[in-house]
N, C-alpha and C. Protein backbone atom coordinates (compact mmCIF):
# COMPACT_ATOMS: atom_id res chain seq x y z
N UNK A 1 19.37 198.47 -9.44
CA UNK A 1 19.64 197.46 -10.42
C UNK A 1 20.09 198.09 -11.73
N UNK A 2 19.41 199.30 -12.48
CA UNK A 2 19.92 199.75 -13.39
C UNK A 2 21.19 200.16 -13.24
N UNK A 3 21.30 200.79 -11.73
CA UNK A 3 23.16 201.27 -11.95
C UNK A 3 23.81 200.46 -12.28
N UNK A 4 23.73 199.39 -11.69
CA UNK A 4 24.62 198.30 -11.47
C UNK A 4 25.14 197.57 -12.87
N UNK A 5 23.63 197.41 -13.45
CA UNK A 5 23.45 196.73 -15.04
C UNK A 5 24.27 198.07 -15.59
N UNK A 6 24.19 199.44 -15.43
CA UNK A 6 24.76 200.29 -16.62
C UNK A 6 26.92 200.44 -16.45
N UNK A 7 26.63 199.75 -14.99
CA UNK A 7 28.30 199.93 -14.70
C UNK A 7 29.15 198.71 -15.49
N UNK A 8 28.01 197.39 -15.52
CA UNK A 8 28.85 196.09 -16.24
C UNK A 8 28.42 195.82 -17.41
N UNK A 9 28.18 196.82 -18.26
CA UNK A 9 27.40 196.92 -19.82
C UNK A 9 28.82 197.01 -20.44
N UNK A 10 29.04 196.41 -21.30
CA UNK A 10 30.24 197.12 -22.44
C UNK A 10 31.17 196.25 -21.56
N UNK A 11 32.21 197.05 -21.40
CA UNK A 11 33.48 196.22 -21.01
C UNK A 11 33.63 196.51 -19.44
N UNK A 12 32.55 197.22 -18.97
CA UNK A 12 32.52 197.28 -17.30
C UNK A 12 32.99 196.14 -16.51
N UNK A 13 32.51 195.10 -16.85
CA UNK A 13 32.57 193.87 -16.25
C UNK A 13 33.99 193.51 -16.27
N UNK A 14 34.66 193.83 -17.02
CA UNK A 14 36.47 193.70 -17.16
C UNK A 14 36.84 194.35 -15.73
N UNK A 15 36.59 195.74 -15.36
CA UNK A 15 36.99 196.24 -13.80
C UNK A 15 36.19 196.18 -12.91
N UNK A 16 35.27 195.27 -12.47
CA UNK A 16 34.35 195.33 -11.87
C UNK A 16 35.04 194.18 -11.06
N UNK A 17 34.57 194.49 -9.40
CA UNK A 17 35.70 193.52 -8.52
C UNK A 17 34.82 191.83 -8.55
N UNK A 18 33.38 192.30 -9.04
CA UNK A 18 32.61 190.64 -9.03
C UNK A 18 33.07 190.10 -10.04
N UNK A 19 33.64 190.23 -11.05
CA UNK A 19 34.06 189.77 -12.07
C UNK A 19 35.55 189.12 -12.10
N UNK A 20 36.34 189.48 -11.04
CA UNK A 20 37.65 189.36 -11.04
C UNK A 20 38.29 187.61 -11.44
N UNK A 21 37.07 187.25 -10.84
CA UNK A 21 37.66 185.77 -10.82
C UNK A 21 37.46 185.21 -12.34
N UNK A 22 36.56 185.44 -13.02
CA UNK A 22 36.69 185.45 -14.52
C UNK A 22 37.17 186.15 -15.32
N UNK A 23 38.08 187.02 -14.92
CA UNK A 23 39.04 188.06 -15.98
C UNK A 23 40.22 186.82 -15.65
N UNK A 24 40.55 186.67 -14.50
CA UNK A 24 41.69 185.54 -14.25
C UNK A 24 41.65 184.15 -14.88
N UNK A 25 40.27 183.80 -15.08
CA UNK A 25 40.44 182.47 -15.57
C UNK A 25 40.13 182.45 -16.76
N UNK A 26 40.71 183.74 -17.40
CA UNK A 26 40.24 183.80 -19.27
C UNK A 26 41.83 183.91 -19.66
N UNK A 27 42.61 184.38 -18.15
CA UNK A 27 43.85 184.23 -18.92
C UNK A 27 44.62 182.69 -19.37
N UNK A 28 44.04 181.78 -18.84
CA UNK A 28 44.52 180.33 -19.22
C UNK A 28 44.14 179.71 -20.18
N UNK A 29 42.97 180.86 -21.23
CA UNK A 29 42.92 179.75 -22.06
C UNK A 29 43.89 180.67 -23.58
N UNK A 30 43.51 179.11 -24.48
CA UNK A 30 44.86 179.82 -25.21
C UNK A 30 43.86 180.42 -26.63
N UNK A 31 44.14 181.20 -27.56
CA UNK A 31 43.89 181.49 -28.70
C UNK A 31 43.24 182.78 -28.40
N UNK A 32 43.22 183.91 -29.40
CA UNK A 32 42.12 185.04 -29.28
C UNK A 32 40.76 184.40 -29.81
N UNK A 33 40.97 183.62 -30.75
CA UNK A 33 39.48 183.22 -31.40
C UNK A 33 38.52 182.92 -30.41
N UNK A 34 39.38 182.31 -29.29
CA UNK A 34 38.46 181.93 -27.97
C UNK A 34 38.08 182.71 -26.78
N UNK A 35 38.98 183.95 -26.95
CA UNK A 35 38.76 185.44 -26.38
C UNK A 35 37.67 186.11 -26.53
N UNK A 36 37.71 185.98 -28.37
CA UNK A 36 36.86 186.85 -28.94
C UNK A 36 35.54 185.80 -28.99
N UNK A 37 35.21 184.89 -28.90
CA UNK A 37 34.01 184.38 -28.58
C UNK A 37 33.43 184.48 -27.12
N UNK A 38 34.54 184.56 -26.28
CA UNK A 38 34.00 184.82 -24.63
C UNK A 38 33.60 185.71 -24.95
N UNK A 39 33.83 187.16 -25.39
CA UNK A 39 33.43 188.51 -25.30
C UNK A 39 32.16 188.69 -25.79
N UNK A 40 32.29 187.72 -26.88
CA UNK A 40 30.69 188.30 -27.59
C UNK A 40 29.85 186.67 -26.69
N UNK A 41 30.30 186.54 -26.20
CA UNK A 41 29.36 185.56 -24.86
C UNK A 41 28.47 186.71 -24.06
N UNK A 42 29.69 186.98 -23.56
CA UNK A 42 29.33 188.20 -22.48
C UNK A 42 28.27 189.25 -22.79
N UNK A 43 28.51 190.03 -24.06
CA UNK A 43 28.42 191.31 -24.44
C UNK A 43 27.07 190.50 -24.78
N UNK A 44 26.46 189.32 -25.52
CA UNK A 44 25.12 188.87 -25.59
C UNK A 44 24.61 188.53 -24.50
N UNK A 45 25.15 188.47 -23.67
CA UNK A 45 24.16 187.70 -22.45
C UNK A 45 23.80 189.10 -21.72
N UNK A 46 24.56 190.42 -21.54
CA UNK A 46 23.98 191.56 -21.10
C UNK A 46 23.40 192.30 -22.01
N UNK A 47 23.22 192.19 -23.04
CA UNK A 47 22.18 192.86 -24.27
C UNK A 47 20.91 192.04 -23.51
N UNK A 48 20.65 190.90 -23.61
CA UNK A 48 19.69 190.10 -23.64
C UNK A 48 19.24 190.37 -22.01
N UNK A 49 19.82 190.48 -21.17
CA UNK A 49 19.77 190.54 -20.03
C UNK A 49 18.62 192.11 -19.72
N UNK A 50 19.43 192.79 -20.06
CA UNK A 50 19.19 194.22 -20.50
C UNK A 50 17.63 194.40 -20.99
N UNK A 51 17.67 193.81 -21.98
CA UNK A 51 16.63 193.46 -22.56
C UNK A 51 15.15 192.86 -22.05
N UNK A 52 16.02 191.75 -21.53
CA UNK A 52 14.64 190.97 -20.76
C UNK A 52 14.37 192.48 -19.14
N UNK A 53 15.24 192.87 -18.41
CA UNK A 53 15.26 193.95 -17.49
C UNK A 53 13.82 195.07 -18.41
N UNK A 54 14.19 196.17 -19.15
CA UNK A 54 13.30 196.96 -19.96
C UNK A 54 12.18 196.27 -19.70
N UNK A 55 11.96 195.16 -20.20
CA UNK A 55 10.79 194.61 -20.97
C UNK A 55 9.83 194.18 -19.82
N UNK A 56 10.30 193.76 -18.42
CA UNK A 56 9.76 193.18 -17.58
C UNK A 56 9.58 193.79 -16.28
N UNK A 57 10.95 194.98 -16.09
CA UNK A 57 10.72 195.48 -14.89
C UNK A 57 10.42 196.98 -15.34
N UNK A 58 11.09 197.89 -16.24
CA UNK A 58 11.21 198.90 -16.21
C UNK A 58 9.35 199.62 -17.32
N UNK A 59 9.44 198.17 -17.95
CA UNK A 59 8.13 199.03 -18.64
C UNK A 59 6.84 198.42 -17.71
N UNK A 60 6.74 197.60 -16.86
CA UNK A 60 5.57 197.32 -15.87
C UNK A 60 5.62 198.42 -14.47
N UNK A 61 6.41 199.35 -14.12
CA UNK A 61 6.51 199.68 -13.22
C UNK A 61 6.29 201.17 -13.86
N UNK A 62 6.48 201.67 -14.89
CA UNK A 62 6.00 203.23 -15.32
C UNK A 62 4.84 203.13 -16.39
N UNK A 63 4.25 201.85 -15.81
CA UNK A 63 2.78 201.92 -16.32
C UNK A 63 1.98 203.86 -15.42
N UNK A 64 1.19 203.90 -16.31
CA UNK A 64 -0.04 204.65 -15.33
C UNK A 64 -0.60 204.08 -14.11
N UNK A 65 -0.97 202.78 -14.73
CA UNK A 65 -1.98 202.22 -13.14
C UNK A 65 -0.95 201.60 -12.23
N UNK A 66 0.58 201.52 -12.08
CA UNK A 66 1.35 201.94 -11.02
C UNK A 66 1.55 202.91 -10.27
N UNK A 67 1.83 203.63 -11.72
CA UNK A 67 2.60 205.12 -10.76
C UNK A 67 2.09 205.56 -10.45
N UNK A 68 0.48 205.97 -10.78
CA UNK A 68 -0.10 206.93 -9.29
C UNK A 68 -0.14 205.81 -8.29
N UNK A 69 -0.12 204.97 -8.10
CA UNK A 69 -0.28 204.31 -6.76
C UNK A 69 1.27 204.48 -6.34
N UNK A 70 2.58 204.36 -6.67
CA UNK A 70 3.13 204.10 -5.80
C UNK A 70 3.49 205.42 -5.81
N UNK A 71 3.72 206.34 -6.43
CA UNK A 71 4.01 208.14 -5.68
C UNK A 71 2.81 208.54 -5.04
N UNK A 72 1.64 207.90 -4.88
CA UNK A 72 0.99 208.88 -3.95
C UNK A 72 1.08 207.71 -2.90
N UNK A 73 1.83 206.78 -2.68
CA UNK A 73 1.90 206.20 -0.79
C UNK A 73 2.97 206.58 -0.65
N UNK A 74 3.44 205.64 0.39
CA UNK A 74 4.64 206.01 1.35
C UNK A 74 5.76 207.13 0.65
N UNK A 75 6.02 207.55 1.30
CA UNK A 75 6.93 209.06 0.97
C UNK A 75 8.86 208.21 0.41
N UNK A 76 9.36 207.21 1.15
CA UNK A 76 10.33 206.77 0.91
C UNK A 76 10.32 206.14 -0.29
N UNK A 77 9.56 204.83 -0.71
CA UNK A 77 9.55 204.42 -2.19
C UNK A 77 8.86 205.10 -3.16
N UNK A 78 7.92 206.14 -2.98
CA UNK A 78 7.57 207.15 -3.97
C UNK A 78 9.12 208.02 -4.00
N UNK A 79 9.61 208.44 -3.72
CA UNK A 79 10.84 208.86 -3.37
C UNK A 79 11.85 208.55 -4.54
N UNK A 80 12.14 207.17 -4.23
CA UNK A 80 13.06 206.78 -5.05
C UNK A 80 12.66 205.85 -6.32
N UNK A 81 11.47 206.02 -6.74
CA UNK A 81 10.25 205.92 -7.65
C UNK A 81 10.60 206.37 -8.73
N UNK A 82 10.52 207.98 -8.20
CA UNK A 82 10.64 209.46 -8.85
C UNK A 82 12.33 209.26 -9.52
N UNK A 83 13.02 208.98 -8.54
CA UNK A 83 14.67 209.38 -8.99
C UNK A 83 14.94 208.37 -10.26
N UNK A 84 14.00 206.95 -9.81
CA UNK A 84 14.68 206.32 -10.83
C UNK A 84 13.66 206.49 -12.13
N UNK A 85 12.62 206.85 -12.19
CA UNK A 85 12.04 207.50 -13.56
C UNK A 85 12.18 208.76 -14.22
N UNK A 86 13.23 209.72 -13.09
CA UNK A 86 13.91 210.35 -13.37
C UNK A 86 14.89 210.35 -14.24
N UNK A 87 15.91 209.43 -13.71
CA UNK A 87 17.15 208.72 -14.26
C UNK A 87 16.51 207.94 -15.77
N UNK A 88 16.13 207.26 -15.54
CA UNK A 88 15.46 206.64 -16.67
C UNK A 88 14.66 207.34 -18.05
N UNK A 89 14.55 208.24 -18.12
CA UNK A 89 13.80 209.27 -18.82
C UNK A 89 14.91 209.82 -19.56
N UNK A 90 15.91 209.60 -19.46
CA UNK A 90 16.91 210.03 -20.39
C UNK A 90 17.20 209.23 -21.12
N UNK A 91 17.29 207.56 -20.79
CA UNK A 91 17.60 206.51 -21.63
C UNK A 91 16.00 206.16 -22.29
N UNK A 92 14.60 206.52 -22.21
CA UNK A 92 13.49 205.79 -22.12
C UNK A 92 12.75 207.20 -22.54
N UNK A 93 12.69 208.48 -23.46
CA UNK A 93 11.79 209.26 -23.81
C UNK A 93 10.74 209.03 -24.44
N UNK A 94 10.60 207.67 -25.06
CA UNK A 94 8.89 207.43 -25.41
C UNK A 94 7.83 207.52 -24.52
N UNK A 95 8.77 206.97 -23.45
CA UNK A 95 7.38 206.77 -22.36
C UNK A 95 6.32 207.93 -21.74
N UNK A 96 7.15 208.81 -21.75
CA UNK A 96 6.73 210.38 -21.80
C UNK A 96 5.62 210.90 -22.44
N UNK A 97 5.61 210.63 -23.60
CA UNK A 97 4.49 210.97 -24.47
C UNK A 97 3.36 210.35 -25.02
């Protein structure tokens, strides 16, 4: 989920093939004023999105009283546990300390 959220952050969502059908139907309407309000549509609804994500999945799951439970079971989701608090530890260094 984070990849995904970090690929359609910013203007990702412009080349992104799920998006295609709304890059097409922004070309019919007329004015930039109405461009430039879609954009900052967009660009707020994945801040906020983003936002509510951090707040709900990413800081309940690198609690303490998770993570030893889920790296010391099963070897596959401790696994990819690790990679993504891995990954995450570059965008998220408070949590560390």
């Amino acid at each position: 989920m984070d990849k995904l959220l970090a690929t359609i952050e910013g203007d990702g969502y412009k080349t992104n093939k799920h998006f295609e059908r709304y890059m097409t139907s922004r070309t019919g309407i007329a004015g930039p004023a109405t461009l430039d309000y879609l954009d900052k549509a967009v660009d707020t609804f994945f801040k906020r999105f983003r936002h509510m994500y951090d707040l709900t999945i990413v800081e309940k799951w690198r609690r303490s009283e998770t993570l030893h439970f889920m790296l010391a079971g099963d070897k596959d989701p401790a696994r990819e546990l690790a990679r993504w608090l891995v990954k995450n530890a570059v965008h998220h260094l408070d949590w560390i300390y």
